[in-house]
Protein backbone atom coordinates (compact mmCIF):
# COMPACT_ATOMS: atom_id res chain seq x y z
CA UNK A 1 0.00 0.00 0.00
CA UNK A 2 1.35 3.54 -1.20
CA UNK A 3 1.57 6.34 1.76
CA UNK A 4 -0.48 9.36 1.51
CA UNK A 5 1.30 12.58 0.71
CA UNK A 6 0.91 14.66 3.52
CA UNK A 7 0.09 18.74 2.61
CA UNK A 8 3.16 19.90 2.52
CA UNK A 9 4.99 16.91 1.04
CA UNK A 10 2.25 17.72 -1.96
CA UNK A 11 3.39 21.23 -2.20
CA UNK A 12 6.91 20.68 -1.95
CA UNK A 13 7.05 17.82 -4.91
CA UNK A 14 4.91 20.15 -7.08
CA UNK A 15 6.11 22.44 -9.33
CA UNK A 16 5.25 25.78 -9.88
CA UNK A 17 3.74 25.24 -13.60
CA UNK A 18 1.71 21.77 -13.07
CA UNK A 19 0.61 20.57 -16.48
CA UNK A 20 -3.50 20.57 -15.97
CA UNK A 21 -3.22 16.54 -16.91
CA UNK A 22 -1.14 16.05 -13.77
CA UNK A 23 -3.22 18.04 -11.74
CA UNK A 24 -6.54 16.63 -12.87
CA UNK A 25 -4.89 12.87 -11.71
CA UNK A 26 -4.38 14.18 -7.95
CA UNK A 27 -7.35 13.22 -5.59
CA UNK A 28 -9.00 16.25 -5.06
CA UNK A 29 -7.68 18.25 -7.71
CA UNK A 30 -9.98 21.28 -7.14
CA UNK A 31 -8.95 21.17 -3.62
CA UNK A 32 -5.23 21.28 -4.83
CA UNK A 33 -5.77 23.92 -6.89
CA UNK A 34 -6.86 26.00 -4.53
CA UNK A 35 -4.16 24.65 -2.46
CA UNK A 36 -1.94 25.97 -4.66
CA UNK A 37 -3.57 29.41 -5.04
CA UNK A 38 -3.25 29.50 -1.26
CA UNK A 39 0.35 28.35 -1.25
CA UNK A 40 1.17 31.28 -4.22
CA UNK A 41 -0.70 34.01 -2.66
CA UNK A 42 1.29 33.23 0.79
CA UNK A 43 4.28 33.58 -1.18
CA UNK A 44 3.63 37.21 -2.57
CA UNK A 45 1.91 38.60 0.42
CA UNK A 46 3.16 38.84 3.89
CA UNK A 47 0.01 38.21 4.85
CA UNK A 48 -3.50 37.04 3.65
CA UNK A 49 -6.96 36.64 4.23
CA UNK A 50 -10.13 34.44 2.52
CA UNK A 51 -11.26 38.03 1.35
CA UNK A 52 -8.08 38.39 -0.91
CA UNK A 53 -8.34 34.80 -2.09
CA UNK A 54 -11.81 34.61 -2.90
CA UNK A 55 -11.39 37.62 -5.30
CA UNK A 56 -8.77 35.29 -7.55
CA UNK A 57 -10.26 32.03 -7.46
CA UNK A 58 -12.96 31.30 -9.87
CA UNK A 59 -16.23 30.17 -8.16
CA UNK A 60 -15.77 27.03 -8.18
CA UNK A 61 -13.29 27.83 -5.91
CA UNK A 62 -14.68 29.22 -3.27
CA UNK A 63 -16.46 26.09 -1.78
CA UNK A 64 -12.65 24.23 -1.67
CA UNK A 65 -11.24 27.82 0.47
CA UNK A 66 -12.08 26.50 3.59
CA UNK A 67 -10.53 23.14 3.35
CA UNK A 68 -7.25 24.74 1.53
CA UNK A 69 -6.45 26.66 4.09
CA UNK A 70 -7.52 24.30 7.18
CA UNK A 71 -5.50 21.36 4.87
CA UNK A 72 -2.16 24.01 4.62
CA UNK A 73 -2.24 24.78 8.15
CA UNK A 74 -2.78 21.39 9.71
CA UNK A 75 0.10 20.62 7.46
CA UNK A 76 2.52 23.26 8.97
CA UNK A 77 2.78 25.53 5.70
CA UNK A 78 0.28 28.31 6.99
CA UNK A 79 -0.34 30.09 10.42
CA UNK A 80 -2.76 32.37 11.84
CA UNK A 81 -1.14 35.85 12.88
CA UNK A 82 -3.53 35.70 15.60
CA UNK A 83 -5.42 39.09 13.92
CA UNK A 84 -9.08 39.38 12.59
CA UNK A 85 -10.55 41.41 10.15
CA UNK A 86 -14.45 41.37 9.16
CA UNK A 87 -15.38 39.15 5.89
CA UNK A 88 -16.11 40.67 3.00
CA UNK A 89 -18.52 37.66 2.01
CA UNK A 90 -22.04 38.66 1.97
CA UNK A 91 -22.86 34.54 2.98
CA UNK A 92 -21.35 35.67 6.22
CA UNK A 93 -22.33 38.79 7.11
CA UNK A 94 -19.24 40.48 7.71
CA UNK A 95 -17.77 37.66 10.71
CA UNK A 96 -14.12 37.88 11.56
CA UNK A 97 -11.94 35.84 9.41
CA UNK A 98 -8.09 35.00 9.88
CA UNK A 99 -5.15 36.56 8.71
CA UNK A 100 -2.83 34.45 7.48
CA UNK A 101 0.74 33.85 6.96
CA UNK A 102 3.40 31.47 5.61
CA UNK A 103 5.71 29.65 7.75
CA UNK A 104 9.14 28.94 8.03
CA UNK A 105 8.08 25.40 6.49
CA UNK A 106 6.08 27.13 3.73
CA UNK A 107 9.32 29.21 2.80
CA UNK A 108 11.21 26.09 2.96
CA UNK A 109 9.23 24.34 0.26
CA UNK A 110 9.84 27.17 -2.03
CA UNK A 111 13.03 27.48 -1.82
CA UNK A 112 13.11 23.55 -2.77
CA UNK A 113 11.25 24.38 -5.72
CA UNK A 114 13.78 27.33 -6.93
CA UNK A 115 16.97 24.55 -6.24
CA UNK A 116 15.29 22.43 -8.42
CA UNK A 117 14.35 24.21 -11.03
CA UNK A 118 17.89 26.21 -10.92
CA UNK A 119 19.26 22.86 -11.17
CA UNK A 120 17.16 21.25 -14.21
């Protein structure tokens, strides 16, 4: 029997520019997609909410945000900065949501990603 991938062993094998037959083979793919929207937004913002996100992602999207980001931070790649702002989703009626951040293990798997595609 093949182990499961954890999270962040996902994001860290995957490269940047996934061909869409690849990603359409993962379990979940619409989850990882978002995943990965998660994962890129991290990357160019110190920090993040589900009100910045859910203004990229398509709507198909927005019903995988939740598990994304509960998925990245159970696997150590995302952290709450312990900060609240109100939601800008009219579903929920302005409730606090999270600010998020990357983490030292989020930053890791990038920089694994620019080695190896420096090196190929």
């Amino acid at each position: 029997m093949t182990r499961r991938l954890t999270v962040a062993e996902r994001h860290a094998a995957a490269d940047k520019d996934l061909l869409l037959s690849e990603i359409t083979a993962q379990s979940k793919w619409s989850q990882f997609l978002v995943e990965q929207a998660v994962y890129a937004v991290g990357l160019t913002n110190d920090t993040f909410t589900c009100n910045t996100l859910r203004n990229l992602l398509p709507e198909l999207g927005h019903g995988f945000l939740g598990a994304a980001i509960s998925a990245l931070r159970g696997g150590g790649v995302i952290v709450t900065t312990g900060q609240l702002v109100p939601s800008t989703s009219a579903a929920t009626k302005g409730h606090g949501i999270h600010v998020w951040r990357l983490t030292a293990k989020g930053h890791q798997i990038a920089a694994a990603r620019r080695e190896r595609r420096a090196a190929a």
